[in-house]
PDB file of N, CA and C in Angstrom:
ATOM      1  N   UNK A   1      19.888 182.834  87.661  1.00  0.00           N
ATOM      2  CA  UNK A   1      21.068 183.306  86.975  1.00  0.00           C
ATOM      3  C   UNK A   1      22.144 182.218  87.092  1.00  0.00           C
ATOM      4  N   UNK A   2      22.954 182.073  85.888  1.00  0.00           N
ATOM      5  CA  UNK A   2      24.009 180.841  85.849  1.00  0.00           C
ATOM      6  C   UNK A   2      24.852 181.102  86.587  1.00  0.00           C
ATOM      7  N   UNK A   3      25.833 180.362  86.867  1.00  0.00           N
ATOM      8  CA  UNK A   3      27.447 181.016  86.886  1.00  0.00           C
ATOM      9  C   UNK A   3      27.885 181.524  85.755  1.00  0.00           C
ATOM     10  N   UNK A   4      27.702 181.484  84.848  1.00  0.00           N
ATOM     11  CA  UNK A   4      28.313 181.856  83.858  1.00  0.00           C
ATOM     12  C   UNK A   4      28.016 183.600  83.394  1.00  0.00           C
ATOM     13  N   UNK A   5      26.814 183.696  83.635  1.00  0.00           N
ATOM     14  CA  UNK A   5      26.088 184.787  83.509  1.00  0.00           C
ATOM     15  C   UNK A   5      26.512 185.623  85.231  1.00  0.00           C
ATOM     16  N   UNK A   6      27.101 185.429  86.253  1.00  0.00           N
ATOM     17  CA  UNK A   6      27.936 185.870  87.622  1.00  0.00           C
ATOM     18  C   UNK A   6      28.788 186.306  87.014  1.00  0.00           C
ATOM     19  N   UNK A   7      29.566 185.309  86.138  1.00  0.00           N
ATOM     20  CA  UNK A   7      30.895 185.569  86.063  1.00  0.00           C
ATOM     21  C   UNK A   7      31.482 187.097  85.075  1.00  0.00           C
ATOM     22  N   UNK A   8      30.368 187.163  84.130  1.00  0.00           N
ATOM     23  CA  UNK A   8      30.802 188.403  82.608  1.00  0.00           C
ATOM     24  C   UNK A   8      29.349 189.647  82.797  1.00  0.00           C
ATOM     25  N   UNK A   9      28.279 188.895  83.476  1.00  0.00           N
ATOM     26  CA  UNK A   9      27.429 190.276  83.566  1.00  0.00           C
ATOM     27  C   UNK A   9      27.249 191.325  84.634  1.00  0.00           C
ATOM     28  N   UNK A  10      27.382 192.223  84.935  1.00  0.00           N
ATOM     29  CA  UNK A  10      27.326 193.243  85.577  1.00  0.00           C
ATOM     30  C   UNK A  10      26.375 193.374  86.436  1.00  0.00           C
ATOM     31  N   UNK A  11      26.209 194.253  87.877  1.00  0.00           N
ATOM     32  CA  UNK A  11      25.111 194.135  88.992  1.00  0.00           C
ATOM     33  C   UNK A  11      24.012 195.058  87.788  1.00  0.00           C
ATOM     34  N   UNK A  12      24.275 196.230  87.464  1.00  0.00           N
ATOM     35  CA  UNK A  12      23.566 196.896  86.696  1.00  0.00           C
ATOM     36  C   UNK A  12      22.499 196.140  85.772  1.00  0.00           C
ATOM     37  N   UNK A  13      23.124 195.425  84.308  1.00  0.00           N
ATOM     38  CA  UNK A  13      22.323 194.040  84.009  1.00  0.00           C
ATOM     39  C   UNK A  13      21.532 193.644  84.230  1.00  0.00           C
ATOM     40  N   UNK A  14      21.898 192.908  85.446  1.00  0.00           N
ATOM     41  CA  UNK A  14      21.076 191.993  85.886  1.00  0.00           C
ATOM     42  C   UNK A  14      20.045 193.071  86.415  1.00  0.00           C
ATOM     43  N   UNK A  15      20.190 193.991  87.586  1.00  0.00           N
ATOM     44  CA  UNK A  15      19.206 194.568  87.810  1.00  0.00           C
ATOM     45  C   UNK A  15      17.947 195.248  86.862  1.00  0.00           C
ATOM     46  N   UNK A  16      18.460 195.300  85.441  1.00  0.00           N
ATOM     47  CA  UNK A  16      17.729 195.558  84.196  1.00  0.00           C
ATOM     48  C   UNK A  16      16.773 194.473  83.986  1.00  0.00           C
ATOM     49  N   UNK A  17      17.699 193.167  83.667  1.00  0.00           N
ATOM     50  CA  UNK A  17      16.389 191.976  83.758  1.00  0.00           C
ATOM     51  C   UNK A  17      15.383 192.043  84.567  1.00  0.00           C
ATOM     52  N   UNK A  18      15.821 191.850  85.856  1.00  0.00           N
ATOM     53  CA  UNK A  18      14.832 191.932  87.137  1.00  0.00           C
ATOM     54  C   UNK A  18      13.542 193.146  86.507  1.00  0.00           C
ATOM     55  N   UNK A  19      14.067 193.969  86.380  1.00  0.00           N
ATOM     56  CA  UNK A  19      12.703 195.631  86.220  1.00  0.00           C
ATOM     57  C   UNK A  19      11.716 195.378  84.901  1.00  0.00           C
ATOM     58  N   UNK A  20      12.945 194.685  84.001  1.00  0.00           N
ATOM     59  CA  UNK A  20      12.255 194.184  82.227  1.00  0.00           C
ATOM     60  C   UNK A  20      10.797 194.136  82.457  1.00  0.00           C
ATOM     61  N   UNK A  21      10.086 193.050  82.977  1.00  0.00           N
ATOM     62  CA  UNK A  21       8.559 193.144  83.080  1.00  0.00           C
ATOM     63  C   UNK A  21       8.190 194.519  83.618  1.00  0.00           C
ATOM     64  N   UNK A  22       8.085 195.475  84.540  1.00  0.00           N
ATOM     65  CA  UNK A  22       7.770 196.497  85.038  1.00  0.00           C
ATOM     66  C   UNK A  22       7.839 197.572  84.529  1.00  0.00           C
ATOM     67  N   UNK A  23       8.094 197.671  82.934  1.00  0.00           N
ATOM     68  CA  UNK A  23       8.736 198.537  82.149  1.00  0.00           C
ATOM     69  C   UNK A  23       7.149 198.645  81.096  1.00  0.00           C
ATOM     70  N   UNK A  24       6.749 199.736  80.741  1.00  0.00           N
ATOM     71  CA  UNK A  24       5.483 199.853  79.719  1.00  0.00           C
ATOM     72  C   UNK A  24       5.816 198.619  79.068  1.00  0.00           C
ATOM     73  N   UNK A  25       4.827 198.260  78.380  1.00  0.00           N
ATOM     74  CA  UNK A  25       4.825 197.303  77.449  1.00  0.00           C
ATOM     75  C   UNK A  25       5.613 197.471  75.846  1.00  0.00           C
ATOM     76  N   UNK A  26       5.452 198.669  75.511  1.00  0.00           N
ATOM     77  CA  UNK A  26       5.898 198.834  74.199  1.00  0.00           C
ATOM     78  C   UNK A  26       7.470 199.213  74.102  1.00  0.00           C
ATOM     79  N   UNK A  27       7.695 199.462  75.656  1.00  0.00           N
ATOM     80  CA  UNK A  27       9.095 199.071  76.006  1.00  0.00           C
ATOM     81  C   UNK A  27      10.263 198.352  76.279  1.00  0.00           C
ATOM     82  N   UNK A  28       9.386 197.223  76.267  1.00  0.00           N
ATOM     83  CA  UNK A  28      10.280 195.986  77.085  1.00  0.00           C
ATOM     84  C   UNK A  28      10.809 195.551  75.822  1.00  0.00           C
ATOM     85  N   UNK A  29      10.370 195.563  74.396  1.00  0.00           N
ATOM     86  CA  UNK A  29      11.164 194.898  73.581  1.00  0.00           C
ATOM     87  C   UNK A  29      12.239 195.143  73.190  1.00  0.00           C
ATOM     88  N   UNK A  30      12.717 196.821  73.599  1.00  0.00           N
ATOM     89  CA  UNK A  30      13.476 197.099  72.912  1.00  0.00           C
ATOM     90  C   UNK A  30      14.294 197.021  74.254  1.00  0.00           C
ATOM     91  N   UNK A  31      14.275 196.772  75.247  1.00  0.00           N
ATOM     92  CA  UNK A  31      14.778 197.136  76.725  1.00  0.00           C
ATOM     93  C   UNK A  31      15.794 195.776  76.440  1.00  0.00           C
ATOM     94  N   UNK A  32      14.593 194.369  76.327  1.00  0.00           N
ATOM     95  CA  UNK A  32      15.071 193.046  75.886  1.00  0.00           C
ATOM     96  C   UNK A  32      16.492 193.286  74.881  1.00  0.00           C
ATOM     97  N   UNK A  33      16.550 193.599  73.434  1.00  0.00           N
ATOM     98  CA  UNK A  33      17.252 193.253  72.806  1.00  0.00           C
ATOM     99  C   UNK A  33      18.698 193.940  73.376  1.00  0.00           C
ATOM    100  N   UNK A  34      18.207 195.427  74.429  1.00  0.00           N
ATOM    101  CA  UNK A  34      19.538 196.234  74.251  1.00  0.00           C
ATOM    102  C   UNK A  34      20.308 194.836  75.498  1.00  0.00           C
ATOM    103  N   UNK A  35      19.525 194.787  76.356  1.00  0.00           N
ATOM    104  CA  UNK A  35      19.922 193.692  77.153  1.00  0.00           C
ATOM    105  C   UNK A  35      20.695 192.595  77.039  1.00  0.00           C
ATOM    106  N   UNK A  36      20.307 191.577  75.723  1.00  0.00           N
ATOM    107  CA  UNK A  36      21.023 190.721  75.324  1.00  0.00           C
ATOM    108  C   UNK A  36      21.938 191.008  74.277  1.00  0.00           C
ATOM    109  N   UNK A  37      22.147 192.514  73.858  1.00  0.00           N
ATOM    110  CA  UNK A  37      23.061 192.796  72.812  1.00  0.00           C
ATOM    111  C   UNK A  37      24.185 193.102  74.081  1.00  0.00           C
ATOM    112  N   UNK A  38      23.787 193.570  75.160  1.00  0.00           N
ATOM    113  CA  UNK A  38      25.260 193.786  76.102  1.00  0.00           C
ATOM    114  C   UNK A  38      25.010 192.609  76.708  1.00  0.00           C
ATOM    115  N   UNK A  39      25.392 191.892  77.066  1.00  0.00           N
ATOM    116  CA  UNK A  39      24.974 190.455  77.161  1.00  0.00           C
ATOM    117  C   UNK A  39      25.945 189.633  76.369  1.00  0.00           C
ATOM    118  N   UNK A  40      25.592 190.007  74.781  1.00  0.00           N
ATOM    119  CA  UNK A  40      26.561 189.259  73.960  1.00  0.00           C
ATOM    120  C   UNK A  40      28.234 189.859  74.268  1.00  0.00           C
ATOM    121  N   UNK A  41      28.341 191.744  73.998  1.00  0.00           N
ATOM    122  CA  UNK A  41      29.133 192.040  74.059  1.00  0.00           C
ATOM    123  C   UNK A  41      30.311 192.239  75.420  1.00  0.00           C
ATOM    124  N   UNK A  42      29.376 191.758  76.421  1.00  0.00           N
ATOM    125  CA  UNK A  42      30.201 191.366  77.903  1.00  0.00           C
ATOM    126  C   UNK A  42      31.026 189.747  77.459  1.00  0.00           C
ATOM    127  N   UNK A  43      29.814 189.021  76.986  1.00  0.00           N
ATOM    128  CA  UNK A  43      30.785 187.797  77.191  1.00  0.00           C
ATOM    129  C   UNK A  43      32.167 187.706  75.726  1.00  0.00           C
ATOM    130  N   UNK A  44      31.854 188.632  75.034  1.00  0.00           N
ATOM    131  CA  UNK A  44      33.152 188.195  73.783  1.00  0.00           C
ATOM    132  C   UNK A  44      34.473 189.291  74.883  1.00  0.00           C
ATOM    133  N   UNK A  45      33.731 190.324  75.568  1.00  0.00           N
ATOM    134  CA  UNK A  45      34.904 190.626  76.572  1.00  0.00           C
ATOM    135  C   UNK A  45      35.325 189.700  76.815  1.00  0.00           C
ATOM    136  N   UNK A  46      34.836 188.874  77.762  1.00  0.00           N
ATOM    137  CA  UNK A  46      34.756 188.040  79.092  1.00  0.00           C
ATOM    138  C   UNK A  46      35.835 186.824  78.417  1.00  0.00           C
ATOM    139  N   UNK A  47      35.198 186.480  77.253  1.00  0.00           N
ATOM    140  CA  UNK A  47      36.574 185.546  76.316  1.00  0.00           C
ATOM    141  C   UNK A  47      37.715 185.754  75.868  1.00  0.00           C
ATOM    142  N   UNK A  48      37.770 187.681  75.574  1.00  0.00           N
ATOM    143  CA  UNK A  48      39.278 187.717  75.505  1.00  0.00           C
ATOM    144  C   UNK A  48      39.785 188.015  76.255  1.00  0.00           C
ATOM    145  N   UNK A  49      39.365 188.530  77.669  1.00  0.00           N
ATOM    146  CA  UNK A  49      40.484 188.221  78.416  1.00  0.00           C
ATOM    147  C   UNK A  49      40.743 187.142  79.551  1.00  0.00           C
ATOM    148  N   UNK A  50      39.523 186.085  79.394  1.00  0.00           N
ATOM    149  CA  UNK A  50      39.725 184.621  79.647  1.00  0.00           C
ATOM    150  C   UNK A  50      39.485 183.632  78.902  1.00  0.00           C
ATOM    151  N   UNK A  51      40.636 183.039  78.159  1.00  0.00           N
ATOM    152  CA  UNK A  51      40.564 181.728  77.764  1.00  0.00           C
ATOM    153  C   UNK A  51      39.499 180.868  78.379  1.00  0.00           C
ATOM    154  N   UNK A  52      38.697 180.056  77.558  1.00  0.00           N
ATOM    155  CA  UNK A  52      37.906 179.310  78.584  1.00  0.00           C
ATOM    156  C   UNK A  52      38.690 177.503  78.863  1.00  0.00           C
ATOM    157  N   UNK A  53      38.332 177.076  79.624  1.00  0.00           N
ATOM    158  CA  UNK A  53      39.067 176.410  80.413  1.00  0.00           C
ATOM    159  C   UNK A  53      37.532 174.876  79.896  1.00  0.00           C
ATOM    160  N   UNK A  54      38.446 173.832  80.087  1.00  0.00           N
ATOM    161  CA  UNK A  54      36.914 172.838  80.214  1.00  0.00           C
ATOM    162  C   UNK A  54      37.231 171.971  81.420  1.00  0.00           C
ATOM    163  N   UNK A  55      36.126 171.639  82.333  1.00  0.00           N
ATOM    164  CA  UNK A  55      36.208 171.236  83.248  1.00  0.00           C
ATOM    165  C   UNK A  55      36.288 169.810  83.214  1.00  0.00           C
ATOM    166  N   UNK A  56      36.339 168.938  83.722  1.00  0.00           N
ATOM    167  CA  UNK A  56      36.756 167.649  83.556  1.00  0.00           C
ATOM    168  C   UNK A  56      35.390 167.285  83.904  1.00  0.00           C
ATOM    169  N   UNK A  57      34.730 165.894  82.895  1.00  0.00           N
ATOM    170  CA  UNK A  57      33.242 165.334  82.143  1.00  0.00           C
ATOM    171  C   UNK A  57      33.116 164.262  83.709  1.00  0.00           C
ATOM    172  N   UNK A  58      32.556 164.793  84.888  1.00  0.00           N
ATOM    173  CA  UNK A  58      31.942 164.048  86.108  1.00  0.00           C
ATOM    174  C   UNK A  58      30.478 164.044  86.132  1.00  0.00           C
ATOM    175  N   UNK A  59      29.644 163.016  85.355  1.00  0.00           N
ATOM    176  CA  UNK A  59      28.790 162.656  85.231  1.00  0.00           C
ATOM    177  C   UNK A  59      28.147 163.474  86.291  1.00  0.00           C
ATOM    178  N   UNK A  60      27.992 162.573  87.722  1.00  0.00           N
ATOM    179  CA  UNK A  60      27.598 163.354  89.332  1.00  0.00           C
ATOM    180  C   UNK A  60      27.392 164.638  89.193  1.00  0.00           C
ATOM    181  N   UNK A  61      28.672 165.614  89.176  1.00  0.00           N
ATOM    182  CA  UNK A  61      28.405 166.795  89.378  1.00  0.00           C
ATOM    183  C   UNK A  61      28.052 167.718  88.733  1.00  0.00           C
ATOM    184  N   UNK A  62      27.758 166.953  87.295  1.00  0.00           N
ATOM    185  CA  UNK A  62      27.060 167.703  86.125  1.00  0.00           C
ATOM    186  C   UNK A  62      25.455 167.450  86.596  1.00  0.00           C
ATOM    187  N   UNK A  63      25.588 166.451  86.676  1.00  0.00           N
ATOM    188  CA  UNK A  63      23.946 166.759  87.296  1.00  0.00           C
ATOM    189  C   UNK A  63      23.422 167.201  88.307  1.00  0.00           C
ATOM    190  N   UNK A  64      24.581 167.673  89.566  1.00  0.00           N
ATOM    191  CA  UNK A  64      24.184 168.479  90.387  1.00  0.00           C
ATOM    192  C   UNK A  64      24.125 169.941  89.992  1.00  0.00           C
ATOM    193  N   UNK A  65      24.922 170.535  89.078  1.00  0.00           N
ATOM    194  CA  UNK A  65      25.173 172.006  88.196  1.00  0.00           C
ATOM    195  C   UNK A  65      23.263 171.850  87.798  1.00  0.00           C
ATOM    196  N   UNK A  66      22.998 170.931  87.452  1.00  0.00           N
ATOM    197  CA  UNK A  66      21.968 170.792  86.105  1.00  0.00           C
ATOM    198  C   UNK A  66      20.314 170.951  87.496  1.00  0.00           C
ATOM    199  N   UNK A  67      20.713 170.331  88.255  1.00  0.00           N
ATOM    200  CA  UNK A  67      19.353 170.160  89.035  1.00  0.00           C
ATOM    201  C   UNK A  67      18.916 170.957  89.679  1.00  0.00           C
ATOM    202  N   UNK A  68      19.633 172.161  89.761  1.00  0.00           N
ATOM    203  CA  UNK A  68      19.003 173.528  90.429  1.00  0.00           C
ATOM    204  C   UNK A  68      18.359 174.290  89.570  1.00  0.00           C
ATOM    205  N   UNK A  69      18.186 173.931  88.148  1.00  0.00           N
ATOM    206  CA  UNK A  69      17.422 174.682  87.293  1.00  0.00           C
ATOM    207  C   UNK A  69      15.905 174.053  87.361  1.00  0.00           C
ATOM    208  N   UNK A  70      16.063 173.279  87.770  1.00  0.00           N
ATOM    209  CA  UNK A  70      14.436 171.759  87.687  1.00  0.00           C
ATOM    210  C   UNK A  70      13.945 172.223  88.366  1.00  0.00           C
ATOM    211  N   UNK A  71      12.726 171.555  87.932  1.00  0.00           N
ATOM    212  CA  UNK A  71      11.154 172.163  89.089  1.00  0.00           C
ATOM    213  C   UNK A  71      11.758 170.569  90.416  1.00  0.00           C
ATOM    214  N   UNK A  72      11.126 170.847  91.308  1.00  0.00           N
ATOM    215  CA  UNK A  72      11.971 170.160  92.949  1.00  0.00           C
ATOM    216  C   UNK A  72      11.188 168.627  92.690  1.00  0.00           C
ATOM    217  N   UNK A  73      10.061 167.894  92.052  1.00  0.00           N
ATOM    218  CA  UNK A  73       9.773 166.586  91.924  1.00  0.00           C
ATOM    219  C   UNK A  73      10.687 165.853  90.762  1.00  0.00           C
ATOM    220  N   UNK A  74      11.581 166.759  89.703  1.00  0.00           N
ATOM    221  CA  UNK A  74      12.671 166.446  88.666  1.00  0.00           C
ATOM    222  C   UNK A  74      14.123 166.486  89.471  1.00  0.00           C
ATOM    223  N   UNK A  75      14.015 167.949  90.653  1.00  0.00           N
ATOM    224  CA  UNK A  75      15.567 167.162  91.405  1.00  0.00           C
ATOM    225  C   UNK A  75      15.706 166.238  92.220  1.00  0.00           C
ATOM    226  N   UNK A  76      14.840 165.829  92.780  1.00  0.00           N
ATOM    227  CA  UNK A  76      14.690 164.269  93.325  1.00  0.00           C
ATOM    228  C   UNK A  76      15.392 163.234  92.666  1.00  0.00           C
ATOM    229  N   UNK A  77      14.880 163.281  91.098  1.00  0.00           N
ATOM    230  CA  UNK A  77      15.250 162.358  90.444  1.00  0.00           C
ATOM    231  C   UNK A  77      16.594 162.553  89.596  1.00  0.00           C
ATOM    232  N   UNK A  78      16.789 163.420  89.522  1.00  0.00           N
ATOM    233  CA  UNK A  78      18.647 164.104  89.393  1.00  0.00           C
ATOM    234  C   UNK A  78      19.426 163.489  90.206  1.00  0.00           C
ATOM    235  N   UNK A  79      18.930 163.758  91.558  1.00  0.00           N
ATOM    236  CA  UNK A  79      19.930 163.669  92.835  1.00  0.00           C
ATOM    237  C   UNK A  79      19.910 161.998  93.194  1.00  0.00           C
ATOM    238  N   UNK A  80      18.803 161.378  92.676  1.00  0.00           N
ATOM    239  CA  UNK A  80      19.064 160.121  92.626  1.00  0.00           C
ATOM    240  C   UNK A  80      20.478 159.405  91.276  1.00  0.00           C
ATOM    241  N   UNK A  81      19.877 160.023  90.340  1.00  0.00           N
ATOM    242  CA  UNK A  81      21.307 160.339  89.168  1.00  0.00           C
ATOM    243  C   UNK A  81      22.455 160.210  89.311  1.00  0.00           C
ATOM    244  N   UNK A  82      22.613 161.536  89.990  1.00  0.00           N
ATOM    245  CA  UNK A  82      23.845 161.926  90.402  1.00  0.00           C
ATOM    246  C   UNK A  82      24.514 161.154  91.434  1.00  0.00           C
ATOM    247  N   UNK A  83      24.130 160.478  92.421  1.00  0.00           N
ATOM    248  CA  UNK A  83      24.659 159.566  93.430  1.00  0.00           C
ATOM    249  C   UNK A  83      24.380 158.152  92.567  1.00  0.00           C
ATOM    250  N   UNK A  84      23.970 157.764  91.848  1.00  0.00           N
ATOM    251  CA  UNK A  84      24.050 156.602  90.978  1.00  0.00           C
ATOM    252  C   UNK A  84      25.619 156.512  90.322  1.00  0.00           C
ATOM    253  N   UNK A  85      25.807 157.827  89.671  1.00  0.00           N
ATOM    254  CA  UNK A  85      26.803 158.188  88.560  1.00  0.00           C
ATOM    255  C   UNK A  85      28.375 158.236  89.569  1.00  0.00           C
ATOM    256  N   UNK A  86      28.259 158.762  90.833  1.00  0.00           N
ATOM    257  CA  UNK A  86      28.911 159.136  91.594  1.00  0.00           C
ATOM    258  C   UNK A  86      29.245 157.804  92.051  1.00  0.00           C
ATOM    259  N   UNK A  87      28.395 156.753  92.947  1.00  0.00           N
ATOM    260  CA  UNK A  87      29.092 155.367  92.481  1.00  0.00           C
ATOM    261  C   UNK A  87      29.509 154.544  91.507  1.00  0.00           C
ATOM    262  N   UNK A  88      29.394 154.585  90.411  1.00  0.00           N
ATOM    263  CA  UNK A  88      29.902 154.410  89.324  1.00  0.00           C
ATOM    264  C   UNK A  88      31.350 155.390  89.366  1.00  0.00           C
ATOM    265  N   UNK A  89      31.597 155.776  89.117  1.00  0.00           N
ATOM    266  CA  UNK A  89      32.980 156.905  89.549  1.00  0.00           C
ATOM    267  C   UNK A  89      33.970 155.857  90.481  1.00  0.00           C
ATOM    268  N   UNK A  90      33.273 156.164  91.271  1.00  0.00           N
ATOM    269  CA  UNK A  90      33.648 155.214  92.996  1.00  0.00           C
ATOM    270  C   UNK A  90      34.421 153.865  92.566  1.00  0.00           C
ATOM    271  N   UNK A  91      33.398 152.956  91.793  1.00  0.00           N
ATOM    272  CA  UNK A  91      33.858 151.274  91.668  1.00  0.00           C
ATOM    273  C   UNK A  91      34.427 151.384  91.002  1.00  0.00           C
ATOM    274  N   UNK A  92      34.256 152.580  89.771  1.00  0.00           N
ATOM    275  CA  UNK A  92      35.514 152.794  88.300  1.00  0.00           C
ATOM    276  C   UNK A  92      36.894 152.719  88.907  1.00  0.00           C
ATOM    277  N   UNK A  93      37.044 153.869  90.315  1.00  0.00           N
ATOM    278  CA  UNK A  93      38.249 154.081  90.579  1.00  0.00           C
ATOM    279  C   UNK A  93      38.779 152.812  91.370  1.00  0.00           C
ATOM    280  N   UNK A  94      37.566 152.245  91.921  1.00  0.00           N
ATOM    281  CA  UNK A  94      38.150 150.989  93.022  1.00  0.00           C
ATOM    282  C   UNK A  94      38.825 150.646  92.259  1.00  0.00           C
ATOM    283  N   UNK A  95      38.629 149.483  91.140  1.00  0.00           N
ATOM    284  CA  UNK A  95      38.745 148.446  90.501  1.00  0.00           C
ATOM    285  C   UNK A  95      39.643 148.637  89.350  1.00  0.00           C
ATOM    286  N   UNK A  96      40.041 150.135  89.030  1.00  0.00           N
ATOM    287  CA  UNK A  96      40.875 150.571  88.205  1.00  0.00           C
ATOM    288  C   UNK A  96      42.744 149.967  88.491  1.00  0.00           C
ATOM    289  N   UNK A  97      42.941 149.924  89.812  1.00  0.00           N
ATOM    290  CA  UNK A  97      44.544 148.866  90.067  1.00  0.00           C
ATOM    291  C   UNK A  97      44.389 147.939  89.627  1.00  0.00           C
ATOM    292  N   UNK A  98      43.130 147.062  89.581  1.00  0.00           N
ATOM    293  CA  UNK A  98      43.342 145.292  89.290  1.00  0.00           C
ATOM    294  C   UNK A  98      43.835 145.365  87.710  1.00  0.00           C
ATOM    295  N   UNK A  99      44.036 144.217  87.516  1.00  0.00           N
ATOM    296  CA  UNK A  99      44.691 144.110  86.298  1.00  0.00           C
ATOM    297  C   UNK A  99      43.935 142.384  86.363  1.00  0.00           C
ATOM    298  N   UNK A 100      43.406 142.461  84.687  1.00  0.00           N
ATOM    299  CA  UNK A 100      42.379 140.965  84.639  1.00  0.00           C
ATOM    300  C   UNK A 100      44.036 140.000  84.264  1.00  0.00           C
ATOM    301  N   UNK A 101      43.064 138.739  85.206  1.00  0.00           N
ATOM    302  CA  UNK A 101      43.780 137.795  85.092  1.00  0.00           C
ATOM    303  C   UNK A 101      44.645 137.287  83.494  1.00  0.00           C
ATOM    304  N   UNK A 102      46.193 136.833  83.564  1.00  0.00           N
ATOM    305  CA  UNK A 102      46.744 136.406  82.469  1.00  0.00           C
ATOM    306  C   UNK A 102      45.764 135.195  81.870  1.00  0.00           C
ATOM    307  N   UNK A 103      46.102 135.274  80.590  1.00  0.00           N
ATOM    308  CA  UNK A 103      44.876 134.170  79.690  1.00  0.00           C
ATOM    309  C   UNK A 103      45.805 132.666  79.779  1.00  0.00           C
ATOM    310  N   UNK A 104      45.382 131.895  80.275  1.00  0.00           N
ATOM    311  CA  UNK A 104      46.281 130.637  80.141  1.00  0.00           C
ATOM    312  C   UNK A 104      45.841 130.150  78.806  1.00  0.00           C
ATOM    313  N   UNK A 105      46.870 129.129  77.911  1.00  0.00           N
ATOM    314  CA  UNK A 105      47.248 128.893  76.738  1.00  0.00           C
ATOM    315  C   UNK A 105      46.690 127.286  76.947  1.00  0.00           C
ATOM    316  N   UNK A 106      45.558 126.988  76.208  1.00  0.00           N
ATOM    317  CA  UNK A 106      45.348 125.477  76.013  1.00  0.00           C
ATOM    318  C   UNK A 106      46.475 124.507  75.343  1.00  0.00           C
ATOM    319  N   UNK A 107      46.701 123.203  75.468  1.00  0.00           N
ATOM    320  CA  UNK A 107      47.820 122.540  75.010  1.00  0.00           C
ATOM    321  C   UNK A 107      47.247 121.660  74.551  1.00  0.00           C
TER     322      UNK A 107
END
């Protein structure tokens, strides 16, 4: 489950997903749609009475959000990513005071 799906769906819900398979078969489809029809209608709640907000674009910690969905031989290689991206960040900010040298003028 996302954060996002924490944040607008209900314990009830979710506990619906969870049972979905355990449900007759000729049931689950319709179990499915009522599911994602409250689903839809939680989150157009969930938008009017929160503005959504955008988080500021950190390479790193987008791929740490991203690598808990991966099978564990793909977050290896995330988490290598993400500390790649994360120094990059790092030297961006070092090197961000210098100011490149004035251009001297040939005569």
């Amino acid at each position: 489950m996302t954060p996002f799906d924490q944040a607008f769906c209900p314990k009830e819900l979710q506990a619906l997903k969870i049972f979905l398979p355990f449900l007759p078969a000729p049931m689950q489809k319709l179990m499915a749609i009522y599911i994602k029809w409250s689903e839809l209608q939680y989150t157009i709640e969930y938008y009017n009475r929160n503005p959504p907000l955008q988080q500021p674009m950190e390479t790193g910690k987008l791929m740490n959000c991203i690598k808990e969905f991966l099978p564990p031989e793909e977050q290896a290689q995330m988490e290598q990513f993400a500390d790649m991206f994360e120094n990059i960040d790092l030297y961006r900010e070092m090197f961000e005071g210098f100011s490149p040298a004035p251009e001297q003028k040939e005569e």
